[in-house]
C-alpha atoms as a PDB file:
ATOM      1  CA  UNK A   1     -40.976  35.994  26.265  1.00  0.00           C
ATOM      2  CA  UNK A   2     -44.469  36.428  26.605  1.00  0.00           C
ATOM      3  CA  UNK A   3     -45.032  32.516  27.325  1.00  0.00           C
ATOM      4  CA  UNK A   4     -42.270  32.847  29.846  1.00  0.00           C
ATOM      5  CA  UNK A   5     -43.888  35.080  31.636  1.00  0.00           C
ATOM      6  CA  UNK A   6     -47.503  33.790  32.051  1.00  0.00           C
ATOM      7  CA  UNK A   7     -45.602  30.312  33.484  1.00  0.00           C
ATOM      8  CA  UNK A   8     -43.852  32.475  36.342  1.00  0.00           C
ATOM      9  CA  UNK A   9     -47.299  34.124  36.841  1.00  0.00           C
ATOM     10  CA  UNK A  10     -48.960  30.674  36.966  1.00  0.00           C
ATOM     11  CA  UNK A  11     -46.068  29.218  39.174  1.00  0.00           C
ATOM     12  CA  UNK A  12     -46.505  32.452  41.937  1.00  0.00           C
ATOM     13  CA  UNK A  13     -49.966  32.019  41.757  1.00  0.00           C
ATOM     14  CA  UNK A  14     -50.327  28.698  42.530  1.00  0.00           C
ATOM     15  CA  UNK A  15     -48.168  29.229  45.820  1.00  0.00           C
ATOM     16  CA  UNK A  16     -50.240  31.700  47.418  1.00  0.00           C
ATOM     17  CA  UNK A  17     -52.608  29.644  47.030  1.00  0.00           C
ATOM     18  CA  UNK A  18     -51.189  27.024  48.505  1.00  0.00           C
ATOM     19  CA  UNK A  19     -50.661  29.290  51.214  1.00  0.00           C
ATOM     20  CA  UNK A  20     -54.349  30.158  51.841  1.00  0.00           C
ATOM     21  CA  UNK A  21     -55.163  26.267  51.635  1.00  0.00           C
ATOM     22  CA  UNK A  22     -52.613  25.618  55.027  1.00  0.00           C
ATOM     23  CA  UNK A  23     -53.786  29.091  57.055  1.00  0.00           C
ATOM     24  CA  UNK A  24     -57.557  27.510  56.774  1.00  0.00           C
ATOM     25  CA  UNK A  25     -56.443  24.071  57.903  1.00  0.00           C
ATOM     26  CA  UNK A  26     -55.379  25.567  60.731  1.00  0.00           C
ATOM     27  CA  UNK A  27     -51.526  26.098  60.772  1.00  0.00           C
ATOM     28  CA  UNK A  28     -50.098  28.746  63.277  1.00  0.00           C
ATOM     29  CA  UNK A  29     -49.770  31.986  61.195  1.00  0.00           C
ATOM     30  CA  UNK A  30     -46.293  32.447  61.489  1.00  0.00           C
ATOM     31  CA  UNK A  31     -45.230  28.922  60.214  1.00  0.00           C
ATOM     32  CA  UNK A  32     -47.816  29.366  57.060  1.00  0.00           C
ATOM     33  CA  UNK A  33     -46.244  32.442  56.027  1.00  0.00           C
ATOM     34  CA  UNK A  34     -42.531  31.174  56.120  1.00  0.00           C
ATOM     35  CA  UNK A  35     -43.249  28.128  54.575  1.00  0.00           C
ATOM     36  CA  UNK A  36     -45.731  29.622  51.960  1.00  0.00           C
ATOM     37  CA  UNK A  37     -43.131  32.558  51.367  1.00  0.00           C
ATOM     38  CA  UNK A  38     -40.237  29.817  50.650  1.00  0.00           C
ATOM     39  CA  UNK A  39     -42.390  27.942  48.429  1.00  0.00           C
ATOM     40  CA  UNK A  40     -43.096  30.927  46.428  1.00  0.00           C
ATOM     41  CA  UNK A  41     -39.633  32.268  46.413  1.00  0.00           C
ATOM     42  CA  UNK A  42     -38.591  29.149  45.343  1.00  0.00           C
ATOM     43  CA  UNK A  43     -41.018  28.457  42.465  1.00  0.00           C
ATOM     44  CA  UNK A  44     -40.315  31.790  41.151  1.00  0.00           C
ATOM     45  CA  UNK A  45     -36.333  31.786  41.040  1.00  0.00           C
ATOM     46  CA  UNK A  46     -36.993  28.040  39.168  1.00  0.00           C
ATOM     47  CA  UNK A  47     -39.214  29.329  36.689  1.00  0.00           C
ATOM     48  CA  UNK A  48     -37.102  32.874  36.212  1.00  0.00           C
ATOM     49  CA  UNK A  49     -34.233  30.299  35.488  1.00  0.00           C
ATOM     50  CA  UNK A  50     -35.998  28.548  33.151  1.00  0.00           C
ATOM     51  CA  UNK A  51     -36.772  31.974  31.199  1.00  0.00           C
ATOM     52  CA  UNK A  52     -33.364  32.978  31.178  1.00  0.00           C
ATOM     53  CA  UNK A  53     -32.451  29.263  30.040  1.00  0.00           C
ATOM     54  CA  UNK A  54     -34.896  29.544  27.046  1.00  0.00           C
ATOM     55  CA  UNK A  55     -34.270  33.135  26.312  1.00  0.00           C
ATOM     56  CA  UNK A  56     -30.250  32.262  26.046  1.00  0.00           C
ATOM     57  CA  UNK A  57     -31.267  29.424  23.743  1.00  0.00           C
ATOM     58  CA  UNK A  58     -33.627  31.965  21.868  1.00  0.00           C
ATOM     59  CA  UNK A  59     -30.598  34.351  21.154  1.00  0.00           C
ATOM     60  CA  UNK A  60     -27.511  31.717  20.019  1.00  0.00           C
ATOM     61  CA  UNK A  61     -30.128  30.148  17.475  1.00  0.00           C
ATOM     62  CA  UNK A  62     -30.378  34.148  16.295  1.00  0.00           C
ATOM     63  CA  UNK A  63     -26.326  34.286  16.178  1.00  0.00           C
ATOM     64  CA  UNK A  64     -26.003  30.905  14.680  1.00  0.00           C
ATOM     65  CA  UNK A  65     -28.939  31.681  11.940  1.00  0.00           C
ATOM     66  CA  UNK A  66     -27.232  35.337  11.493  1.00  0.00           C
ATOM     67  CA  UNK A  67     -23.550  33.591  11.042  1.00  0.00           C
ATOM     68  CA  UNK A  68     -24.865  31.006   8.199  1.00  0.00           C
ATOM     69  CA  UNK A  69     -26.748  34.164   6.321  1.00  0.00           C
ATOM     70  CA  UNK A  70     -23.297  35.838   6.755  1.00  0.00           C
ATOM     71  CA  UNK A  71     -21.514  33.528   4.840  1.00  0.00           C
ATOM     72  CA  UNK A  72     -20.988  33.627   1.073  1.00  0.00           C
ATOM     73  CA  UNK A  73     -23.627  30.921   0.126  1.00  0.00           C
ATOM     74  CA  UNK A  74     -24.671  33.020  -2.481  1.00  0.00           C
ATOM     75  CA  UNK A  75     -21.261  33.210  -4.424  1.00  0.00           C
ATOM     76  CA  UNK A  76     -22.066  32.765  -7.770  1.00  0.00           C
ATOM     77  CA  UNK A  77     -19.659  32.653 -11.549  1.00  0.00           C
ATOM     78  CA  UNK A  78     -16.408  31.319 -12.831  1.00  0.00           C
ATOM     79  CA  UNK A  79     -12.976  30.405 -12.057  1.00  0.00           C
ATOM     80  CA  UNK A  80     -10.294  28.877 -14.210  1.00  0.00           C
ATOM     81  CA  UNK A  81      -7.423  27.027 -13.157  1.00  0.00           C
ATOM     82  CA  UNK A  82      -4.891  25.813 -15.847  1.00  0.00           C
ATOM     83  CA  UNK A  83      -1.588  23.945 -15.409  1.00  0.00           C
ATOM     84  CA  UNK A  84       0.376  20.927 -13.862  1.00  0.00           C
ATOM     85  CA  UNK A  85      -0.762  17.337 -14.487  1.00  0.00           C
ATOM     86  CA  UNK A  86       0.569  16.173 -11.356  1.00  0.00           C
ATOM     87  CA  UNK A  87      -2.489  18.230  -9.623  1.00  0.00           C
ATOM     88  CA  UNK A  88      -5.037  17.206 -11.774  1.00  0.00           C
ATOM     89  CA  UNK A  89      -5.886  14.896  -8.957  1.00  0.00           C
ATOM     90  CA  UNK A  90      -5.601  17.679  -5.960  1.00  0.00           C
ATOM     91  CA  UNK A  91      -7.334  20.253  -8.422  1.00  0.00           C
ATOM     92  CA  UNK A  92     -10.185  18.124  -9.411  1.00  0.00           C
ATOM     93  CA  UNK A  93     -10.989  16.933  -5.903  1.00  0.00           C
ATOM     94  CA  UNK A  94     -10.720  21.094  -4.521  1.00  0.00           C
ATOM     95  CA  UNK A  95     -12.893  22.181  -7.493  1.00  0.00           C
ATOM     96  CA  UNK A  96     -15.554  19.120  -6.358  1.00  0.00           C
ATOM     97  CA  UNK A  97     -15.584  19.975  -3.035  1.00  0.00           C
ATOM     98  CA  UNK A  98     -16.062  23.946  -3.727  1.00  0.00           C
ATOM     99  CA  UNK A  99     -18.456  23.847  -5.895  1.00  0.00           C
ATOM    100  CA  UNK A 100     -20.746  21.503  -3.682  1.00  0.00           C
ATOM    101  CA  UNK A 101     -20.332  23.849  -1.380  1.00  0.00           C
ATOM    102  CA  UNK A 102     -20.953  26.811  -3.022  1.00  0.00           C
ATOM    103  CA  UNK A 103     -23.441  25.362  -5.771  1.00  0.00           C
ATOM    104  CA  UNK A 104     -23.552  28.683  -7.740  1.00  0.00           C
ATOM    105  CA  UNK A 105     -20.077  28.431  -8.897  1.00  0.00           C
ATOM    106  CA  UNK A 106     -18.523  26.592 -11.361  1.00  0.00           C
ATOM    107  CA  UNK A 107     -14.836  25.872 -11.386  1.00  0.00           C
ATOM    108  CA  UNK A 108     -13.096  24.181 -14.376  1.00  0.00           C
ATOM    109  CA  UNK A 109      -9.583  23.218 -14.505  1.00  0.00           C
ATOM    110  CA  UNK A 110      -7.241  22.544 -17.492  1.00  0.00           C
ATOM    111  CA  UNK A 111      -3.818  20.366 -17.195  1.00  0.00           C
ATOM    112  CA  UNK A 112      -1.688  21.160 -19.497  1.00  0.00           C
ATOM    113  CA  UNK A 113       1.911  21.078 -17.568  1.00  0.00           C
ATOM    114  CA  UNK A 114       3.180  23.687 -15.078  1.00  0.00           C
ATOM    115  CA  UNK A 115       4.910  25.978 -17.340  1.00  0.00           C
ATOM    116  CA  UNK A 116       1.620  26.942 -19.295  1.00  0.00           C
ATOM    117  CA  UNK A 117      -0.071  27.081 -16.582  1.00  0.00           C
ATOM    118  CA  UNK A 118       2.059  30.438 -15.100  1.00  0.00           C
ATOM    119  CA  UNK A 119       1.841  31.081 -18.767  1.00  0.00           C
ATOM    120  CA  UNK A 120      -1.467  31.477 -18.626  1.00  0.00           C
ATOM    121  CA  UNK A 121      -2.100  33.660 -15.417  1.00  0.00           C
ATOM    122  CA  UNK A 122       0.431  35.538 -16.580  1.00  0.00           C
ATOM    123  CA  UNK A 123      -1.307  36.864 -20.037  1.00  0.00           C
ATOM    124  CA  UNK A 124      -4.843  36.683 -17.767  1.00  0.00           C
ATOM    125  CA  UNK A 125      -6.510  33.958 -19.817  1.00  0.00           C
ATOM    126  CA  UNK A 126      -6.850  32.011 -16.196  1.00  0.00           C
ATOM    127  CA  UNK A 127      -7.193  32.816 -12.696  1.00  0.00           C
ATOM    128  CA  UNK A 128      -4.927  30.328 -11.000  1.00  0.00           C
ATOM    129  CA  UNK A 129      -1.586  28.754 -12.763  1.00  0.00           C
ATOM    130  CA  UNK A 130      -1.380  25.255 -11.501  1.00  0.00           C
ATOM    131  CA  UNK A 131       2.607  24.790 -11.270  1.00  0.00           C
ATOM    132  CA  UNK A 132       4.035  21.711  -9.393  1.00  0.00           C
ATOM    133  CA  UNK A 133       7.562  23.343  -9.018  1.00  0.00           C
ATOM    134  CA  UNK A 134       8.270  26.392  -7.311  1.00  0.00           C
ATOM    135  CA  UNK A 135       8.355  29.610  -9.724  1.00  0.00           C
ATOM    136  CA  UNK A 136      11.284  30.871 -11.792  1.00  0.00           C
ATOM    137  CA  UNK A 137      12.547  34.261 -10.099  1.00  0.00           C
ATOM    138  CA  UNK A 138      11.376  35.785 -14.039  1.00  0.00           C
ATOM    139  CA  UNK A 139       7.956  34.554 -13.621  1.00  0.00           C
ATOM    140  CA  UNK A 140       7.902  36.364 -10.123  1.00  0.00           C
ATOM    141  CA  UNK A 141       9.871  39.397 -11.316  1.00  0.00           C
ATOM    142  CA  UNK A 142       6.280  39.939 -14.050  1.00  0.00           C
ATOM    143  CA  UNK A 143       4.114  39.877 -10.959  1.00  0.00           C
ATOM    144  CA  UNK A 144       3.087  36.425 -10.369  1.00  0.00           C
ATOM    145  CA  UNK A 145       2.727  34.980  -6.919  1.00  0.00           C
ATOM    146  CA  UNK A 146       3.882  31.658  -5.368  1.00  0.00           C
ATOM    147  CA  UNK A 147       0.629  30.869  -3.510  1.00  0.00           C
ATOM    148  CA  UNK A 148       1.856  26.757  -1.947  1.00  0.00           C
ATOM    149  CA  UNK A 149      -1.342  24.904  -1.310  1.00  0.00           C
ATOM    150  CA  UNK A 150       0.637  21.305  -0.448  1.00  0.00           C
ATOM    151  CA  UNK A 151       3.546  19.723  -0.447  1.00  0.00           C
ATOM    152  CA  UNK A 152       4.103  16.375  -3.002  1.00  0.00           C
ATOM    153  CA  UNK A 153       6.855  13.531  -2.946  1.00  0.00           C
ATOM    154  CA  UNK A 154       8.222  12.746  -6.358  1.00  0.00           C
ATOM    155  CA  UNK A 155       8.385   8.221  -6.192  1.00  0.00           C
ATOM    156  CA  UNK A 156      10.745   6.706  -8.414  1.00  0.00           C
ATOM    157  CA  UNK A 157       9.053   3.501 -10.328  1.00  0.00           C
ATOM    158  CA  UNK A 158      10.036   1.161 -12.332  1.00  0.00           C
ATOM    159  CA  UNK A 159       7.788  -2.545 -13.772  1.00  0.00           C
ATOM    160  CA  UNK A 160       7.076  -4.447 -11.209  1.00  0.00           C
ATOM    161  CA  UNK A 161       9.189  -7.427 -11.943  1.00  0.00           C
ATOM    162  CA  UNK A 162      12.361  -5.017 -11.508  1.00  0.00           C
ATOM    163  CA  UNK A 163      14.229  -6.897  -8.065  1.00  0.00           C
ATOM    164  CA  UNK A 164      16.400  -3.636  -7.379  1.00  0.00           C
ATOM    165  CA  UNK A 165      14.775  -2.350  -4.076  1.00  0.00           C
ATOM    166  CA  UNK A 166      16.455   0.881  -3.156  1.00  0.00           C
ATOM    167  CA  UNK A 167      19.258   3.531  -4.905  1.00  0.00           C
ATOM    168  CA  UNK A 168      21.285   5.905  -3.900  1.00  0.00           C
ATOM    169  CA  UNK A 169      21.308   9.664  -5.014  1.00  0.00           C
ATOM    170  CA  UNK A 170      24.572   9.400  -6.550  1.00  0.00           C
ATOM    171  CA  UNK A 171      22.915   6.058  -8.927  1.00  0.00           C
ATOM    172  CA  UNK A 172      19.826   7.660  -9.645  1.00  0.00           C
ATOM    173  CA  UNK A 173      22.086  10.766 -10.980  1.00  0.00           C
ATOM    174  CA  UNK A 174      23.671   8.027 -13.192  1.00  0.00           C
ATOM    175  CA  UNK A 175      21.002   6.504 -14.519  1.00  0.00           C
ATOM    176  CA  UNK A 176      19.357   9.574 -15.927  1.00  0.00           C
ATOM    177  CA  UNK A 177      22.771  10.973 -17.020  1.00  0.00           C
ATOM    178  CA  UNK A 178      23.537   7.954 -18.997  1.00  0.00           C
ATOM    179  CA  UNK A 179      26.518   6.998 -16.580  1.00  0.00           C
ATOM    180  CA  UNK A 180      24.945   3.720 -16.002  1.00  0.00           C
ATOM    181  CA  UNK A 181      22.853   1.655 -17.890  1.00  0.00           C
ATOM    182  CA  UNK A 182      22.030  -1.515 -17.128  1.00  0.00           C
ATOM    183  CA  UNK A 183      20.451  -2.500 -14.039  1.00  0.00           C
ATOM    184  CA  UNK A 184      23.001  -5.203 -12.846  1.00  0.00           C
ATOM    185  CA  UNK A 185      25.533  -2.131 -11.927  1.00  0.00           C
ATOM    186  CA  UNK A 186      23.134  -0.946  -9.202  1.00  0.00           C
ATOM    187  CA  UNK A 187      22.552  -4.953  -8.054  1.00  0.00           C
ATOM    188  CA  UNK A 188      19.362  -5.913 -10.311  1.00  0.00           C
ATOM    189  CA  UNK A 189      19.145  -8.245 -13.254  1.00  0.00           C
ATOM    190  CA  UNK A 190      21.417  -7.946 -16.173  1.00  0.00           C
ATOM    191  CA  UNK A 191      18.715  -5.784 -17.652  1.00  0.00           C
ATOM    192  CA  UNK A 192      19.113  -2.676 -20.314  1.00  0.00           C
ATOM    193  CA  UNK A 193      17.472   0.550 -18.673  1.00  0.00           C
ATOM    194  CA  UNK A 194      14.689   2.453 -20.206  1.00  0.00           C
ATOM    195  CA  UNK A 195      15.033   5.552 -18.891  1.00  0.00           C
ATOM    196  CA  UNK A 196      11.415   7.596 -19.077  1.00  0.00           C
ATOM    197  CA  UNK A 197      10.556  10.989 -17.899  1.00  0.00           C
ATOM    198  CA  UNK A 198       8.031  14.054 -18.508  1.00  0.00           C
ATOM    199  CA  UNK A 199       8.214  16.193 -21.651  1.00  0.00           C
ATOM    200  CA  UNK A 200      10.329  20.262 -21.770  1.00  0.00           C
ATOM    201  CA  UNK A 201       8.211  22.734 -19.452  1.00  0.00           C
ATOM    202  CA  UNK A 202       6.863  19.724 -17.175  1.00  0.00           C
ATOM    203  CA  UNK A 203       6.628  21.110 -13.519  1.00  0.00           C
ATOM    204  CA  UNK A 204       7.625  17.003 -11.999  1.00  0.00           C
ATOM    205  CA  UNK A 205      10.342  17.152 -14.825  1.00  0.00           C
ATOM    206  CA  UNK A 206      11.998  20.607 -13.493  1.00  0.00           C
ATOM    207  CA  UNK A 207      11.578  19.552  -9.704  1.00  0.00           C
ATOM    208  CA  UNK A 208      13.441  15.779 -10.550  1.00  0.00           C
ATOM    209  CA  UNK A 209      16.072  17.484 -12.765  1.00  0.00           C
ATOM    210  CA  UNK A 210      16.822  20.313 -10.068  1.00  0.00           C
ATOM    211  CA  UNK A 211      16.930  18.230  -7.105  1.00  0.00           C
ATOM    212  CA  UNK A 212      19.211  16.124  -8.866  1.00  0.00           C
ATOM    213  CA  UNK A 213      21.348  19.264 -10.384  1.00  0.00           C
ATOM    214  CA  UNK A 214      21.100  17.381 -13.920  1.00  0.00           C
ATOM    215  CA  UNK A 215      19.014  20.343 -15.619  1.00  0.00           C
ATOM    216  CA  UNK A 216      19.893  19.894 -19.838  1.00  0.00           C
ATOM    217  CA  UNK A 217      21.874  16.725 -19.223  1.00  0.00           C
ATOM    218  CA  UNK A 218      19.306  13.717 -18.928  1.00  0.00           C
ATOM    219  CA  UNK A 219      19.508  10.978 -21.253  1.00  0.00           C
ATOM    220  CA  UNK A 220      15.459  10.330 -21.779  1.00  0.00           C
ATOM    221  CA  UNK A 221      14.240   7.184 -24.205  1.00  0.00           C
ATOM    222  CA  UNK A 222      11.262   8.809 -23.537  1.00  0.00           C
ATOM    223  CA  UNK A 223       9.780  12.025 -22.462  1.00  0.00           C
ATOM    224  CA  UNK A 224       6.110  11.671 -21.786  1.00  0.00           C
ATOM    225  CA  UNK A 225       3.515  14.471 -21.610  1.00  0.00           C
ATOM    226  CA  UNK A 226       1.193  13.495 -18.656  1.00  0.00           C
ATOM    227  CA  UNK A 227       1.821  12.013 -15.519  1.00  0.00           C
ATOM    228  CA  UNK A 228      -0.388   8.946 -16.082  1.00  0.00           C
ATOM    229  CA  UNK A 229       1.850   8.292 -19.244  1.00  0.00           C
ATOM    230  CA  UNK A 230       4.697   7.775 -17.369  1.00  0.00           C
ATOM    231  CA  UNK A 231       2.900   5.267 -14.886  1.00  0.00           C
ATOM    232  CA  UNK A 232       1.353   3.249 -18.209  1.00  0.00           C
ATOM    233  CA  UNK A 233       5.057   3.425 -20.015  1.00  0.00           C
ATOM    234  CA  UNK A 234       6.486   1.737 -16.801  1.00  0.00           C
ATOM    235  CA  UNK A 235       4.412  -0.800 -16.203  1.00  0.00           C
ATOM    236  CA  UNK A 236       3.953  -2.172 -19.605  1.00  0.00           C
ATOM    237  CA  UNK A 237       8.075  -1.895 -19.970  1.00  0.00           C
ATOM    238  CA  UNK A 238      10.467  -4.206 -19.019  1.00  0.00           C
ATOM    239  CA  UNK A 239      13.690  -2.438 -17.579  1.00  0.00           C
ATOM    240  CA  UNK A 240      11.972   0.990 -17.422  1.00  0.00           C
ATOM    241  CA  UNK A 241      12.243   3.760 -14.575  1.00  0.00           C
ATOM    242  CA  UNK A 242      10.619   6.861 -14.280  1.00  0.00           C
ATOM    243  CA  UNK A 243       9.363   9.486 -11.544  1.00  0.00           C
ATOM    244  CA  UNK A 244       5.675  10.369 -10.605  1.00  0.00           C
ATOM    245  CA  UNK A 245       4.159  12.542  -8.235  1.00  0.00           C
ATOM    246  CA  UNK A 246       3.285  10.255  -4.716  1.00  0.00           C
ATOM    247  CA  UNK A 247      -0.381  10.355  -4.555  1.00  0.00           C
ATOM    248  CA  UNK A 248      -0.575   8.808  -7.973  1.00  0.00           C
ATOM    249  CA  UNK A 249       1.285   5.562  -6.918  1.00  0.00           C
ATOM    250  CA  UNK A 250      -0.707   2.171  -7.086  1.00  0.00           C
ATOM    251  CA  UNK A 251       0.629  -1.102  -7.354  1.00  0.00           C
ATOM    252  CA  UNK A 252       0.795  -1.029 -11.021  1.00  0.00           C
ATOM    253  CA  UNK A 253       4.641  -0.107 -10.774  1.00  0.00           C
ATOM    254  CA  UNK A 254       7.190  -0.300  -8.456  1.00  0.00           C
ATOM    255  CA  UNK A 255       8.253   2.236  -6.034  1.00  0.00           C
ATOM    256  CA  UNK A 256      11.906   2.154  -4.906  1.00  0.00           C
ATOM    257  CA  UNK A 257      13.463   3.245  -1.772  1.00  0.00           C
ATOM    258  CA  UNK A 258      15.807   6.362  -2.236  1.00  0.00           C
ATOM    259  CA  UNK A 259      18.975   6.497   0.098  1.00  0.00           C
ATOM    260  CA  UNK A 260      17.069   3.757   2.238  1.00  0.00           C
ATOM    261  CA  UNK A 261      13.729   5.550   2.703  1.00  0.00           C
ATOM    262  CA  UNK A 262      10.325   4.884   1.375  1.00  0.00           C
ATOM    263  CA  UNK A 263       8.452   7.786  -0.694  1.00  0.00           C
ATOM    264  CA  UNK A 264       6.216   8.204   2.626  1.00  0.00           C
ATOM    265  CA  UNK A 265       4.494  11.532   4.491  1.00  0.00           C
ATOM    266  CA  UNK A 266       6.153  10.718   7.144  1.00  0.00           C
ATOM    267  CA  UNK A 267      10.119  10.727   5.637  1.00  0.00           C
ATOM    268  CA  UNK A 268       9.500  13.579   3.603  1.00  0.00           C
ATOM    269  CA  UNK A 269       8.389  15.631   6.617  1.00  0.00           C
ATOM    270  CA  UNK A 270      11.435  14.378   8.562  1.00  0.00           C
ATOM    271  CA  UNK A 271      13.734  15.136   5.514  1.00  0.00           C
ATOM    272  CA  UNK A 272      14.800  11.323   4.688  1.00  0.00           C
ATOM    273  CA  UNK A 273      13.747  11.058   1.474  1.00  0.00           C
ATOM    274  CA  UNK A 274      14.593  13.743  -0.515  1.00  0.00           C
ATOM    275  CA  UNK A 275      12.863  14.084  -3.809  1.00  0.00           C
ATOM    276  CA  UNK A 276       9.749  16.475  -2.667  1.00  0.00           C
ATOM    277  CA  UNK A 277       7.998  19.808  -4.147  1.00  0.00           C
ATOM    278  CA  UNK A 278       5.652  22.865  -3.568  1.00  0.00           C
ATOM    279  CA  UNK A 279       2.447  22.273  -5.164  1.00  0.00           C
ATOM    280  CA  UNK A 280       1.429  26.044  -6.236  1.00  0.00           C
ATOM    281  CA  UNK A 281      -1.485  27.882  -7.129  1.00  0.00           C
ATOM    282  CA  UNK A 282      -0.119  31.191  -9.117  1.00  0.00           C
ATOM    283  CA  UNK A 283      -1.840  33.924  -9.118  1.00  0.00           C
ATOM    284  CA  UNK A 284      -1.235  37.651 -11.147  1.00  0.00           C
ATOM    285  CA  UNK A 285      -0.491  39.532  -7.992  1.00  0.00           C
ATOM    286  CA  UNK A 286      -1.431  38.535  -4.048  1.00  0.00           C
ATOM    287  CA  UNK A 287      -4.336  36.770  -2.824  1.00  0.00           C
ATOM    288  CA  UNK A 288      -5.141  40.147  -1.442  1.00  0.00           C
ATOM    289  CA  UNK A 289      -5.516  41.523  -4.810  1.00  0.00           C
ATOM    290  CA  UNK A 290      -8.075  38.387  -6.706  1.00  0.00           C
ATOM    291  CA  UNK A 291     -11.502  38.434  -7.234  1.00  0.00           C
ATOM    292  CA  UNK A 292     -13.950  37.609  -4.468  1.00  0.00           C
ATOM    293  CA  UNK A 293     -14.510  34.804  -5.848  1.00  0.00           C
ATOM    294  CA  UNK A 294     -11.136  33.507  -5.825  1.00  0.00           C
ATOM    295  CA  UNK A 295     -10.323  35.290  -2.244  1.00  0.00           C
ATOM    296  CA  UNK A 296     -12.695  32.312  -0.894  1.00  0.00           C
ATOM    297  CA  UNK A 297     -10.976  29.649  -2.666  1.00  0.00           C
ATOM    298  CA  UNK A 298      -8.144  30.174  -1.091  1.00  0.00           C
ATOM    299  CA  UNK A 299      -9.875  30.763   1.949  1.00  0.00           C
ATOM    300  CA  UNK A 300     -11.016  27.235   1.088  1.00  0.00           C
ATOM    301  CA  UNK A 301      -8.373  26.051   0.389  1.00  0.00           C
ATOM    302  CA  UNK A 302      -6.299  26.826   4.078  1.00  0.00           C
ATOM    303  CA  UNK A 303      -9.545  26.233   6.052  1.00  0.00           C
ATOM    304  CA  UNK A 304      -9.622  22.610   7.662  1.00  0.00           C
ATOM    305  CA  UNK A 305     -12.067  21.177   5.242  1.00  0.00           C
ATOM    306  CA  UNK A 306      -9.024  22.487   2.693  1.00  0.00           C
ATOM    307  CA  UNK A 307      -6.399  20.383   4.527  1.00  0.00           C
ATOM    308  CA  UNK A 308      -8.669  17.671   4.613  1.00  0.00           C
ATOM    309  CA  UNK A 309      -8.725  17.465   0.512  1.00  0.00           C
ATOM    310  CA  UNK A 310      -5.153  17.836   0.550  1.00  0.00           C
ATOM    311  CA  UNK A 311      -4.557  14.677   3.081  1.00  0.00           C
ATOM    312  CA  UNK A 312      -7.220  13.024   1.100  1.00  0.00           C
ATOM    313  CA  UNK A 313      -5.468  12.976  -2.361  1.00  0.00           C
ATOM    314  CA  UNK A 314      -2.133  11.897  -0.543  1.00  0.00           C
ATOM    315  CA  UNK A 315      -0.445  15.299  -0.204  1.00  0.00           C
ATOM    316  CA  UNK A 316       1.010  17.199   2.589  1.00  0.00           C
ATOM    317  CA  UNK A 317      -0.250  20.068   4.454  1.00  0.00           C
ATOM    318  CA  UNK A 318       1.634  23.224   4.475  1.00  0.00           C
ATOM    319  CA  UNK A 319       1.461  25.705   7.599  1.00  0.00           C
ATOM    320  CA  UNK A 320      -0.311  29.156   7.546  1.00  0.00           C
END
């Protein structure tokens, strides 16, 4: 303020004398003094301007440097999420991101299937249950909450050389019932089906098996216990199907059209292909009720740079 004050001093002084300089070359009085007195007035309001410009400036680099000390830079310990397989790739790209951001916490995530994942928030050995299926109404009734963080198609694949392109609800049913069992009867080679799925307590495996109403009555020649199992088993087997979660697809298998629509964003938004779950983030009680520390995960977590990570790993957002 100081500086900005000695330059409107300087500016005032150097129009009066400017104004001495034209009454001694001989100007009439009254034309000096008007001229002199809008020179001065002028020069002033310019350089007052310029002190309010720079003292504005001054004060929203003290809000913006107040704002960033605000913010919880200095979060600092542990949290432990446990659970699903199928967001082992959401949940290792969040726990990247988070901790780059907030370099004094650590974040460590175990995948171990959906079901001991609520397990494990429910006795307290974790903070977050990782669960891609939506809870049971038991596991809510002991207090644990359904926290969605994204929604996730389920693709149905099969080995690449498989020339069946798309099946309907009612065929898919049939397959994994043991109704049908060679692919010729759905328009494919005259092929034996292998029919491959996720292991008891597998979030992917409960979603599949609900949306299709064939809880307990699946007819598995194999039941897997990780989602990149299922992909390997697939692509290495001749006449095998299974089901994934949709942002682990690559062109290692084959994914098939369900009731003419592709396993897409855009169809599962619009409700044309039908095989989609809640990705959730359990938690023993409310956000509300967490540690601090994971208060601002799921801050995180709904924030844009959250819904970025989400898109990023091939999910869909969910609306807060």
């Amino acid at each position: 303020m100081r500086k900005n004050s000695a330059k409107t001093m300087a500016v005032i002084g150097s129009a009066v004398l400017a104004m001495g300089m034209l009454a001694g070359c001989g100007s009439s009085a009254e034309e000096t003094t008007a001229a002199t007195t809008a020179a001065a007035t002028e020069a002033a309001t310019e350089a007052e301007t310029e002190a309010e410009t720079s003292a504005e400036a001054a004060e929203e680099t003290t809000e913006a440097a107040a704002e960033e000390t605000e913010a919880p830079a200095d979060l600092s310990g542990s949290i432990s999420m446990v659970g699903s397989t199928s967001m082992e790739k959401f949940a290792n790209a969040l726990a990247e991101s988070f901790m780059a951001k907030y370099p004094g916490v650590t974040v460590t995530a175990e995948f171990v299937g959906s079901g001991a994942g609520v397990e494990a928030v429910t006795n307290g050995s974790a903070d977050i249950g990782n669960s891609s299926r939506n809870l049971t109404d038991e596991e809510k009734a002991a207090g644990i909450a359904e926290n969605i963080v994204a929604i996730d198609g389920i693709a149905v694949v099969t080995d690449p050389a498989n020339t069946v392109e798309d099946l309907t609800k009612q065929q898919l049913t049939d397959i994994y019932t043991g109704a049908i069992t060679n692919w010729s009867e759905v328009g494919g080679e005259s092929t034996p089906i292998v029919v491959v799925g996720r292991e008891a307590g597998s979030g992917t495996r409960s979603a599949f098996e609900e949306l299709l109403a064939i809880e307990d009555a699946c007819k598995y020649a194999n039941e897997l216990d990780s989602t990149g199992a299922v992909m390997a088993k697939v692509a290495s087997t001749p006449g095998a199907i299974g089901y994934v979660s949709l942002d682990v697809l690559d062109d290692t298998v084959k994914a098939l059209k369900l009731e003419g629509a592709d396993p897409t964003e855009e169809n599962i938004k619009a409700g044309s292909y039908f095989l989609s779950r809640p990705f959730v983030m359990a938690t023993k009680g409310e956000i509300s009720e967490q540690n601090d520390l994971v208060k601002a995960l799921f801050d995180y977590i709904y924030s844009a740079e959250g819904s970025e990570i989400v898109k990023s790993v091939g999910l869909i957002t969910v609306e807060q």
